[in-house]
C-alpha atoms as a PDB file:
ATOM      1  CA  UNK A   1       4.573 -11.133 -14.396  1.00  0.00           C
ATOM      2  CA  UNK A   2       5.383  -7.378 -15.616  1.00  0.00           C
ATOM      3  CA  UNK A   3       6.598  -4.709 -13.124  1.00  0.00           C
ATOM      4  CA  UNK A   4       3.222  -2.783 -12.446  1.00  0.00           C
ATOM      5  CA  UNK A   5       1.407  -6.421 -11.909  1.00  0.00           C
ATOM      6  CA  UNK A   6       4.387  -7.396  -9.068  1.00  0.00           C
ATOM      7  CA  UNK A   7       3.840  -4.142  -7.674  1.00  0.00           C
ATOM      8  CA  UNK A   8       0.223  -4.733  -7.572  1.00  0.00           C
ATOM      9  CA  UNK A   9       0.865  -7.514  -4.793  1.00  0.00           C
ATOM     10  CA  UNK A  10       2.971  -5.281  -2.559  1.00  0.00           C
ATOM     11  CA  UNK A  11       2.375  -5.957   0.624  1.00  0.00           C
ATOM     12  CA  UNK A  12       0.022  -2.967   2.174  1.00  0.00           C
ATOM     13  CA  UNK A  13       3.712  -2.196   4.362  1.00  0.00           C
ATOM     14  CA  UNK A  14       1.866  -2.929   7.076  1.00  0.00           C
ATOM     15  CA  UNK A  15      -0.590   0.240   6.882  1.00  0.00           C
ATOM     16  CA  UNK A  16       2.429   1.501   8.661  1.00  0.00           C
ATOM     17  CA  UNK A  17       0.311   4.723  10.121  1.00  0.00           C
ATOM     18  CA  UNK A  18      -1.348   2.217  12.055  1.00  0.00           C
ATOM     19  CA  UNK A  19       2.194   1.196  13.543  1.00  0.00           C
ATOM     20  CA  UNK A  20       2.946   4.441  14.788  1.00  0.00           C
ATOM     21  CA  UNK A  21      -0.278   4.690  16.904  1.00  0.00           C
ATOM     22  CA  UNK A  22      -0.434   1.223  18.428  1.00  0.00           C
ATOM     23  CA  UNK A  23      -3.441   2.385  20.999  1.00  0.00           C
ATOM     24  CA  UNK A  24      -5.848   3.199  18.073  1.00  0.00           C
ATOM     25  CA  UNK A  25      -5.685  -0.465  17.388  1.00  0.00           C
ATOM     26  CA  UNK A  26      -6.042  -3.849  19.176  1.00  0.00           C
ATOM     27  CA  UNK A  27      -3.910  -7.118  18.141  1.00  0.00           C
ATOM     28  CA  UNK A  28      -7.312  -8.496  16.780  1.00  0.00           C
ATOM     29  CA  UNK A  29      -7.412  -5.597  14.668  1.00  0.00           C
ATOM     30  CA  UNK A  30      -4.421  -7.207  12.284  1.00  0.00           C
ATOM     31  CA  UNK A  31      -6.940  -9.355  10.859  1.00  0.00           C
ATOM     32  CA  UNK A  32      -9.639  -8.430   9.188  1.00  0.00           C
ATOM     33  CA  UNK A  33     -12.901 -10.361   8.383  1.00  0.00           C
ATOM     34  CA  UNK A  34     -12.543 -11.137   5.364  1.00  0.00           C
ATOM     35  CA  UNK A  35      -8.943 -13.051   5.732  1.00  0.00           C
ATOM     36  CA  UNK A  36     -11.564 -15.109   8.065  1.00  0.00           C
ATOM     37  CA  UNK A  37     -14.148 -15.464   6.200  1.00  0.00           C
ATOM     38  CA  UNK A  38     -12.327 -16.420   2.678  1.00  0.00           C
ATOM     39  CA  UNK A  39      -9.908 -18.829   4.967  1.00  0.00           C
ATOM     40  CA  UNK A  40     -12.998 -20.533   5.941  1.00  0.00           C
ATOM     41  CA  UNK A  41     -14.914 -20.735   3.296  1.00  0.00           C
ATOM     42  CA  UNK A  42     -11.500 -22.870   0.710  1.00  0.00           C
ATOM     43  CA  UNK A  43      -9.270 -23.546   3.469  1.00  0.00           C
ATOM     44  CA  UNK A  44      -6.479 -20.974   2.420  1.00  0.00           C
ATOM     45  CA  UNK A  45      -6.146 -17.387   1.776  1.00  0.00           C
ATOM     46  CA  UNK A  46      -3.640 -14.990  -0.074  1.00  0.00           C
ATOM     47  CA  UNK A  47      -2.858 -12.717   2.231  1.00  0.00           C
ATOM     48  CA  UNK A  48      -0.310  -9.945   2.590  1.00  0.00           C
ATOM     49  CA  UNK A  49       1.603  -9.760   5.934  1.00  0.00           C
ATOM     50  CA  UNK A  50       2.977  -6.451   7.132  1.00  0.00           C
ATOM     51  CA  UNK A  51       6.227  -6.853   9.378  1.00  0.00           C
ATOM     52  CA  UNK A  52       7.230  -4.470  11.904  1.00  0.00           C
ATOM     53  CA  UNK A  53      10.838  -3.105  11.211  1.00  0.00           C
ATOM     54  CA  UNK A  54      11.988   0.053  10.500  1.00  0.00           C
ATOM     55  CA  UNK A  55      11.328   1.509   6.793  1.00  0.00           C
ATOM     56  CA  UNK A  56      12.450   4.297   4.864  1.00  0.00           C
ATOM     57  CA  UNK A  57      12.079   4.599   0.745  1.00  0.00           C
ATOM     58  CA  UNK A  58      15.196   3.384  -0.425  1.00  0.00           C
ATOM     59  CA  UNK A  59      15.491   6.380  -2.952  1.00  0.00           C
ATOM     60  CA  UNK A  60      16.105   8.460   0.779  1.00  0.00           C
ATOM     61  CA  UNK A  61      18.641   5.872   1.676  1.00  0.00           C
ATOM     62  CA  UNK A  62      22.887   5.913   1.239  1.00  0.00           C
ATOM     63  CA  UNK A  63      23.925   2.985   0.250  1.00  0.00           C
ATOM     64  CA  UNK A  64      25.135   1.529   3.042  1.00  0.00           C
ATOM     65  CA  UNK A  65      21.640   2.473   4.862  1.00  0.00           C
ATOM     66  CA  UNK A  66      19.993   0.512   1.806  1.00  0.00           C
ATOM     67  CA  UNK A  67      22.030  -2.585   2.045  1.00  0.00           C
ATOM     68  CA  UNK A  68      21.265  -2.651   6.288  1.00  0.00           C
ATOM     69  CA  UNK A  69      17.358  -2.315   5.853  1.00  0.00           C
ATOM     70  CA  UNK A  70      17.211  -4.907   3.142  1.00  0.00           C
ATOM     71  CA  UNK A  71      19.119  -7.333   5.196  1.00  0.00           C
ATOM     72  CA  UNK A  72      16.599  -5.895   8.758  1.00  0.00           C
ATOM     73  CA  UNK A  73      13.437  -6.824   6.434  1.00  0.00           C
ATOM     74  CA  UNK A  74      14.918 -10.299   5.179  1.00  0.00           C
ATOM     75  CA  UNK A  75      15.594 -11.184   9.095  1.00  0.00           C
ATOM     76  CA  UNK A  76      12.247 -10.462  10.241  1.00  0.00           C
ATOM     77  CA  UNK A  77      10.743 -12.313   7.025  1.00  0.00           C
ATOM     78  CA  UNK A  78      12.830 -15.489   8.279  1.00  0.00           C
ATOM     79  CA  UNK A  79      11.953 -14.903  12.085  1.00  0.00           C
ATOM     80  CA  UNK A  80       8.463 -14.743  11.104  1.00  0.00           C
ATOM     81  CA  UNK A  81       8.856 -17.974   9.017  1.00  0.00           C
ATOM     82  CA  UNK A  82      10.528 -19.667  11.980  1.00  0.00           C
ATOM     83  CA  UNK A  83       7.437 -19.035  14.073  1.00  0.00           C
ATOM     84  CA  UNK A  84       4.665 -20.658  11.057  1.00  0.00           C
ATOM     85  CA  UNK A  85       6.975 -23.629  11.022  1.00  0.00           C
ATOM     86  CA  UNK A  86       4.383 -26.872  11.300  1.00  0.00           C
ATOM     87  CA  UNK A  87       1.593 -24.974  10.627  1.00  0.00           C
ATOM     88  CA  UNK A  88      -0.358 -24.388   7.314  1.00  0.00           C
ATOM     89  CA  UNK A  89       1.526 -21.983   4.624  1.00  0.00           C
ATOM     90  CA  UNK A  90       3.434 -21.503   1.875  1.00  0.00           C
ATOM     91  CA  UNK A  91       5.765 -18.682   0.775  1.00  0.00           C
ATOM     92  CA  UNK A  92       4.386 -16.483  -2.269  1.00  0.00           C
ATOM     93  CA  UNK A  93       6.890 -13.649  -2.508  1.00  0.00           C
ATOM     94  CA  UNK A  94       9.360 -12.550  -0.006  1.00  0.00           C
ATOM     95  CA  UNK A  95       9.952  -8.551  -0.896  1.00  0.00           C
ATOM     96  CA  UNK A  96      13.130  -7.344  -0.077  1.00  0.00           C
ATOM     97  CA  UNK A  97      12.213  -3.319  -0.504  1.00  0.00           C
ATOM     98  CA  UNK A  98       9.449  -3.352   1.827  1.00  0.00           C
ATOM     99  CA  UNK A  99       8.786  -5.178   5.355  1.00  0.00           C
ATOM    100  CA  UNK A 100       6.251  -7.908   4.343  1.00  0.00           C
ATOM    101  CA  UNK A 101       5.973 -10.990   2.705  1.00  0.00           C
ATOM    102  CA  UNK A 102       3.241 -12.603   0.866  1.00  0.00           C
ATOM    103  CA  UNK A 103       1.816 -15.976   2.154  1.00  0.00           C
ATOM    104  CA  UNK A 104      -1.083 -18.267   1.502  1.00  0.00           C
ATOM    105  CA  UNK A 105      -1.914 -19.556   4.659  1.00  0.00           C
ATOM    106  CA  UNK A 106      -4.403 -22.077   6.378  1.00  0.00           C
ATOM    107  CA  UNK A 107      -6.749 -20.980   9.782  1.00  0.00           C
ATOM    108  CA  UNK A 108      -3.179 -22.341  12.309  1.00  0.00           C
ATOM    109  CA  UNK A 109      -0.844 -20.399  10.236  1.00  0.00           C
ATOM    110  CA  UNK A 110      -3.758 -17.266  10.657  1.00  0.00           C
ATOM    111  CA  UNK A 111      -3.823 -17.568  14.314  1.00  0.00           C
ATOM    112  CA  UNK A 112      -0.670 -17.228  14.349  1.00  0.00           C
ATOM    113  CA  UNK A 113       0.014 -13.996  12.354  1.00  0.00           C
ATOM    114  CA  UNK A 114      -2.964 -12.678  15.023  1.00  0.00           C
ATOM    115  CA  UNK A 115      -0.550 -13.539  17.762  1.00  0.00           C
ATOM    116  CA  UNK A 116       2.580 -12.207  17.095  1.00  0.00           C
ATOM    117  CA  UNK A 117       3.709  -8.872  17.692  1.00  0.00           C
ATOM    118  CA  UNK A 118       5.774  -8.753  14.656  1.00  0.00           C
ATOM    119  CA  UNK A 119       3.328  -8.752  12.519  1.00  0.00           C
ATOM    120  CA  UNK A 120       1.586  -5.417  12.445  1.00  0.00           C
ATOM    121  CA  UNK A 121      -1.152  -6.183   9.981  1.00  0.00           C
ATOM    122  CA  UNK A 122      -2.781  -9.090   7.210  1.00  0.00           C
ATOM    123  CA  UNK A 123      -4.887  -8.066   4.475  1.00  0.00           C
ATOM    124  CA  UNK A 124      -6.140 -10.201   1.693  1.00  0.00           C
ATOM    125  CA  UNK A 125      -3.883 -10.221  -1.237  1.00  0.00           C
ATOM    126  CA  UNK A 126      -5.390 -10.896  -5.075  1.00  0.00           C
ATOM    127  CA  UNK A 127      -3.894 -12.996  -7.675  1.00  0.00           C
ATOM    128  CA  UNK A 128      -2.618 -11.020 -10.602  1.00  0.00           C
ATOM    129  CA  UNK A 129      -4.884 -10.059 -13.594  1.00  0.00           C
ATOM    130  CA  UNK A 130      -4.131 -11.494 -17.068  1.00  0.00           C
ATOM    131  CA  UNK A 131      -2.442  -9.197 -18.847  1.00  0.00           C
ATOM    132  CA  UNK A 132      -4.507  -7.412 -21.764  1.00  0.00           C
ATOM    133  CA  UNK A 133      -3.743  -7.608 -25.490  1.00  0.00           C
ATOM    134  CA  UNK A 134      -2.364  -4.846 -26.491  1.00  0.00           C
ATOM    135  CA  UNK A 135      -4.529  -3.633 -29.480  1.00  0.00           C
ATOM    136  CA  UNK A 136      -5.862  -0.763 -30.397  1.00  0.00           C
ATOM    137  CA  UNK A 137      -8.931  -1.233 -27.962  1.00  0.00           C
ATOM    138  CA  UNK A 138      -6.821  -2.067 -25.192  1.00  0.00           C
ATOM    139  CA  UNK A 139      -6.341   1.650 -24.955  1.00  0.00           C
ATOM    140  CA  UNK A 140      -9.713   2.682 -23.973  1.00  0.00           C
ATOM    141  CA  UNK A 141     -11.117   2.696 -20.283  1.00  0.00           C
ATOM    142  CA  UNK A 142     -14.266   1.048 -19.319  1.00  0.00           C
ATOM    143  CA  UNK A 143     -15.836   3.413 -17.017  1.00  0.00           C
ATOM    144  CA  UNK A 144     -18.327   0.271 -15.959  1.00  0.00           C
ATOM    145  CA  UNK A 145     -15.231  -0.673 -14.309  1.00  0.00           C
ATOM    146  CA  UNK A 146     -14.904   2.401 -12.521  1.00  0.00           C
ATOM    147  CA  UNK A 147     -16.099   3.066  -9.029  1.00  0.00           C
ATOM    148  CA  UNK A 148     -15.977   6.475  -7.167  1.00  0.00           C
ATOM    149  CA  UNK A 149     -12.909   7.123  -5.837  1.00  0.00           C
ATOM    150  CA  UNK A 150     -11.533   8.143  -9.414  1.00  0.00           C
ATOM    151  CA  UNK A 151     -14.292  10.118 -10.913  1.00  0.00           C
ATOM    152  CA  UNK A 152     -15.067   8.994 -14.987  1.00  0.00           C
ATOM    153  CA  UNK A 153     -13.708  12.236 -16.051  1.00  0.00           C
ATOM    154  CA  UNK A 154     -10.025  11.975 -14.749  1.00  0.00           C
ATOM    155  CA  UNK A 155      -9.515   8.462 -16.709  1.00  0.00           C
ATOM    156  CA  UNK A 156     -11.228  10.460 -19.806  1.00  0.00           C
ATOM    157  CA  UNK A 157      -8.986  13.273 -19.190  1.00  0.00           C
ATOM    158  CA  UNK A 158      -6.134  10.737 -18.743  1.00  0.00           C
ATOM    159  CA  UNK A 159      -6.355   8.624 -21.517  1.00  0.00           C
ATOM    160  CA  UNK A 160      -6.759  11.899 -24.233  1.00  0.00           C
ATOM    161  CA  UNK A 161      -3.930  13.569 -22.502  1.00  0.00           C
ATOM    162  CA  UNK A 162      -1.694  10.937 -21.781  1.00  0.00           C
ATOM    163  CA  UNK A 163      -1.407  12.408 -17.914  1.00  0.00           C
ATOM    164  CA  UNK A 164      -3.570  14.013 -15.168  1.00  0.00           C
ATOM    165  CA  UNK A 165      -2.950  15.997 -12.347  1.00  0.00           C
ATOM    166  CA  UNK A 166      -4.723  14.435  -9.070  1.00  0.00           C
ATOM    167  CA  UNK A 167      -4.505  14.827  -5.298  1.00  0.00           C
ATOM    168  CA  UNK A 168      -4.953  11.200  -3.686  1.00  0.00           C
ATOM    169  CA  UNK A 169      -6.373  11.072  -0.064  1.00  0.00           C
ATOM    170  CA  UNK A 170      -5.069   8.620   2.167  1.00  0.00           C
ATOM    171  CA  UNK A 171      -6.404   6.393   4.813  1.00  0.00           C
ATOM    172  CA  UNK A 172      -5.119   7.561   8.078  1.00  0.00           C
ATOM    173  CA  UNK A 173      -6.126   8.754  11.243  1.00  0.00           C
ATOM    174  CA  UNK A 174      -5.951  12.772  11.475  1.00  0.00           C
ATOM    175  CA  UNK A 175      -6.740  15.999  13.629  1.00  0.00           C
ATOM    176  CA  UNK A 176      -6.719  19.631  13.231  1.00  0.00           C
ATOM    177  CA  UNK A 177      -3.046  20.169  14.282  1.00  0.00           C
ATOM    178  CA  UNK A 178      -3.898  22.470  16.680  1.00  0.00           C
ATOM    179  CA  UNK A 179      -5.646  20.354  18.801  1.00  0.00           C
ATOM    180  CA  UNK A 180      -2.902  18.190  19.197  1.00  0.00           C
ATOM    181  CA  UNK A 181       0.148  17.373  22.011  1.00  0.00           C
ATOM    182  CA  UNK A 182       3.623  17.868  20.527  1.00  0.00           C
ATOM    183  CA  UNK A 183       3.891  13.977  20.676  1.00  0.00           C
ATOM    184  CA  UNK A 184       0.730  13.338  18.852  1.00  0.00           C
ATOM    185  CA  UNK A 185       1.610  15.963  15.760  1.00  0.00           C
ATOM    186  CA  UNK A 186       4.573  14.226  15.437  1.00  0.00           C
ATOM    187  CA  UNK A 187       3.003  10.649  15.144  1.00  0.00           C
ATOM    188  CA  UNK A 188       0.261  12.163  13.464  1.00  0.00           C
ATOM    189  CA  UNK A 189       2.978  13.657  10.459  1.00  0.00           C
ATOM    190  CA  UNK A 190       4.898  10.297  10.691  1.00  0.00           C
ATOM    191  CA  UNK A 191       1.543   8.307   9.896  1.00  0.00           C
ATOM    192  CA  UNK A 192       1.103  10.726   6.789  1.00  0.00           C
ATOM    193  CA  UNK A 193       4.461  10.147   5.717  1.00  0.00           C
ATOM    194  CA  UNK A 194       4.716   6.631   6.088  1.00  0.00           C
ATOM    195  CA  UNK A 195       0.924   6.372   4.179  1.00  0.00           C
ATOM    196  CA  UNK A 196       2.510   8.239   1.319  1.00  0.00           C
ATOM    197  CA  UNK A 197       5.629   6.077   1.002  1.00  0.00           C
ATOM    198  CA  UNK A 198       2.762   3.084   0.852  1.00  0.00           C
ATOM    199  CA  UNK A 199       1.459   4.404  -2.075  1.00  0.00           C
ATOM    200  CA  UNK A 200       4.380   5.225  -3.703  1.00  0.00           C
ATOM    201  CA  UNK A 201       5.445   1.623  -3.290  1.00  0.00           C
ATOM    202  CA  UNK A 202       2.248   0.672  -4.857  1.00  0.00           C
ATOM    203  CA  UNK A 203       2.927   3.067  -7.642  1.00  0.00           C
ATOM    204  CA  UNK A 204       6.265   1.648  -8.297  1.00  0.00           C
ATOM    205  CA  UNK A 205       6.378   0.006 -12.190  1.00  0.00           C
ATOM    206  CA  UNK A 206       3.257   2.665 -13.235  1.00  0.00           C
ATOM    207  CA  UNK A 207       4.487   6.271 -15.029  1.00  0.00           C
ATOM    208  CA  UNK A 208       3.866   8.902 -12.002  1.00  0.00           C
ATOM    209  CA  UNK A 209       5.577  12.009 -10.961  1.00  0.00           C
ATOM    210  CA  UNK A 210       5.079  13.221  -7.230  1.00  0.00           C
ATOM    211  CA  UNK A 211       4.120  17.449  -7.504  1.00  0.00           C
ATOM    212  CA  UNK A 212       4.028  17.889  -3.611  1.00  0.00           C
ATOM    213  CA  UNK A 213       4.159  16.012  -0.462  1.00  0.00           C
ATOM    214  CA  UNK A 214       1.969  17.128   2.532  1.00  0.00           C
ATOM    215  CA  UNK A 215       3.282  16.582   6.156  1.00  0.00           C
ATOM    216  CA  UNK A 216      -0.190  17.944   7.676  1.00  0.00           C
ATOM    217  CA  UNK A 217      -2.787  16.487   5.925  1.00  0.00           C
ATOM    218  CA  UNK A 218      -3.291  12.952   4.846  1.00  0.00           C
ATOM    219  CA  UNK A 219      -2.494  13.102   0.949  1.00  0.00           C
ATOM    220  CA  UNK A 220      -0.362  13.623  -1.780  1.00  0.00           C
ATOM    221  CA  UNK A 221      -0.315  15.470  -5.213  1.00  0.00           C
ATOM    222  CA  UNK A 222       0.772  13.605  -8.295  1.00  0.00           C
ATOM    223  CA  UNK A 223       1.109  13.794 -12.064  1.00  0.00           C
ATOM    224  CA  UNK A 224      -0.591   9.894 -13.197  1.00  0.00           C
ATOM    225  CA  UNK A 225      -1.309   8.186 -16.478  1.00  0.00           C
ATOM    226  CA  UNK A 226      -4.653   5.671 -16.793  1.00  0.00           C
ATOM    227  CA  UNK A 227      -2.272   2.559 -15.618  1.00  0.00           C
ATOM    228  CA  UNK A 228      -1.732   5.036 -12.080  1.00  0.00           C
ATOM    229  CA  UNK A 229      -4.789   5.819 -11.546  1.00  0.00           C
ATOM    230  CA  UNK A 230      -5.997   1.847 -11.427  1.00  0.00           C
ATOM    231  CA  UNK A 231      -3.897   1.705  -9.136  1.00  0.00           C
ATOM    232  CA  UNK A 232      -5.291   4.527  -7.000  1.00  0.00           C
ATOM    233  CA  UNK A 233      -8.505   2.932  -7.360  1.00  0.00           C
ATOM    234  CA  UNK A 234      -7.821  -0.132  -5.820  1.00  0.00           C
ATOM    235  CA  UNK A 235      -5.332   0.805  -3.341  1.00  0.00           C
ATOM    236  CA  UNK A 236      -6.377   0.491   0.059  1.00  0.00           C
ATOM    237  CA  UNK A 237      -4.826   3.693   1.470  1.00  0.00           C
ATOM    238  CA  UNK A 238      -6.453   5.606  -0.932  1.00  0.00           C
ATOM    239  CA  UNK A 239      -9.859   7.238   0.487  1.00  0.00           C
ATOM    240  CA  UNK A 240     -10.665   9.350  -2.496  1.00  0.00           C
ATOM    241  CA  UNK A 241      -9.143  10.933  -5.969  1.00  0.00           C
ATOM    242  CA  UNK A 242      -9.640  14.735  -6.798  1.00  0.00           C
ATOM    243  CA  UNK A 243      -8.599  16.597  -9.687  1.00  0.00           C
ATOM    244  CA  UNK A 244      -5.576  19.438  -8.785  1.00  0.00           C
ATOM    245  CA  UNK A 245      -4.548  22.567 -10.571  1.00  0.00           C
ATOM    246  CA  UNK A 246      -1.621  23.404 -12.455  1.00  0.00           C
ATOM    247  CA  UNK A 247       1.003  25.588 -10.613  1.00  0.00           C
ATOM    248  CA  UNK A 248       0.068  29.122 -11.325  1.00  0.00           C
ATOM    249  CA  UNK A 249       3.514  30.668 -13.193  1.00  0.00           C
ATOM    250  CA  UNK A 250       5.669  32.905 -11.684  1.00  0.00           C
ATOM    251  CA  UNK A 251       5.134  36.557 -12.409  1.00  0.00           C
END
């Protein structure tokens, strides 16, 4: 499987904004209908299980602080494992730079996930595409494939120019900063952070370059290619893509 397809299966990490404000969220909350409704219906599901642990990118990390969360999210990953034991699963991928793991259960191994409070979320994971031939068609984008969270004209602009600049919105609860306690802006900038290290994760194995990162609104600016911008498109953090501006130049 290449790089950008593994990536492609990253777990969610948790939607770990939704971590950091437990109230906004019951326990029935990790798991959404259609994990039930596809378990049903053949028995299994892929899913993608988010595990509460500490995170930071790794790229922020010493190496000593690297080594320590890696061994943290392999812990919890056999913890959790420990508590499925005699019920319906089997392992797909255990990750080792982000706190999830990616199972196919059965409805016991479900209830389960529902129940424990390590597990902070479960969303429905997708087998990997087949890889496309790589001829000269290969290059163009099929805007019937496209919905509208990238507008047509930034994979035009993308695929002529090789690169686009974009601001991505993100999925995550948010409020005027003035209207908030001290306590609140804080989660409330932790959420946005933690939703942008999400979708860097999910970005990892595509070309990208991050232009700025916002800690009061819920987004972040980037430089993307076509591959990037699929990505974008199907990530679930993402709310919408918009086209950004170059840096005016320094007079």
């Amino acid at each position: 499987m290449k790089p950008a397809d593994r990536q492609k299966r990253i777990l969610a990490i948790g939607l770990l904004f939704w971590i950091a404000l437990p109230t906004w969220a019951s326990s029935q909350d990790k798991i959404p209908p259609e994990v039930i409704e596809r378990t049903a219906a053949q028995g299994t599901a892929l899913v993608l299980v988010g595990l509460k642990v500490p995170w930071q990118m790794e790229s922020s990390l010493s190496e000593d602080g690297l080594y320590a969360q890696r061994a943290a999210i392999a812990s919890i990953q056999t913890d959790l494992l420990s508590h499925l034991e005699g019920r319906k699963y089997r392992i797909v991928r255990r990750y080792q730079e982000i706190p999830g793991i990616a199972l196919q259960v059965g409805a016991d191994a479900l209830a389960e996930l529902a129940r424990l409070p390590i597990v902070t979320n479960v969303l429905l994971d997708q087998p990997p595409e087949a890889s496309a031939s790589h001829d000269a068609s290969s290059s163009r984008v099929s805007l019937d494939a496209v919905s509208e969270k990238v507008p047509p004209d930034l994979f035009k602009r993308a695929a002529t120019q090789g690169t686009v600049l974009v601001i991505a919105g993100l999925r995550t609860p948010w409020q005027r900063e003035e209207l908030l306690t001290d306590a609140l802006l804080t989660l409330q900038r932790a959420s946005i952070q933690d939703a942008q290290s999400y979708l860097l994760a999910e970005l990892i194995g595509t070309p990208y370059r991050v232009t700025r990162l916002y800690r009061s609104i819920p987004g972040i600016a980037l430089r993307v290619g076509v591959d990037a911008l699929k990505v974008l498109e199907r990530s679930p953090a993402v709310t919408n893509v918009i086209a950004d501006r170059p840096a005016a130049a320094a007079r």
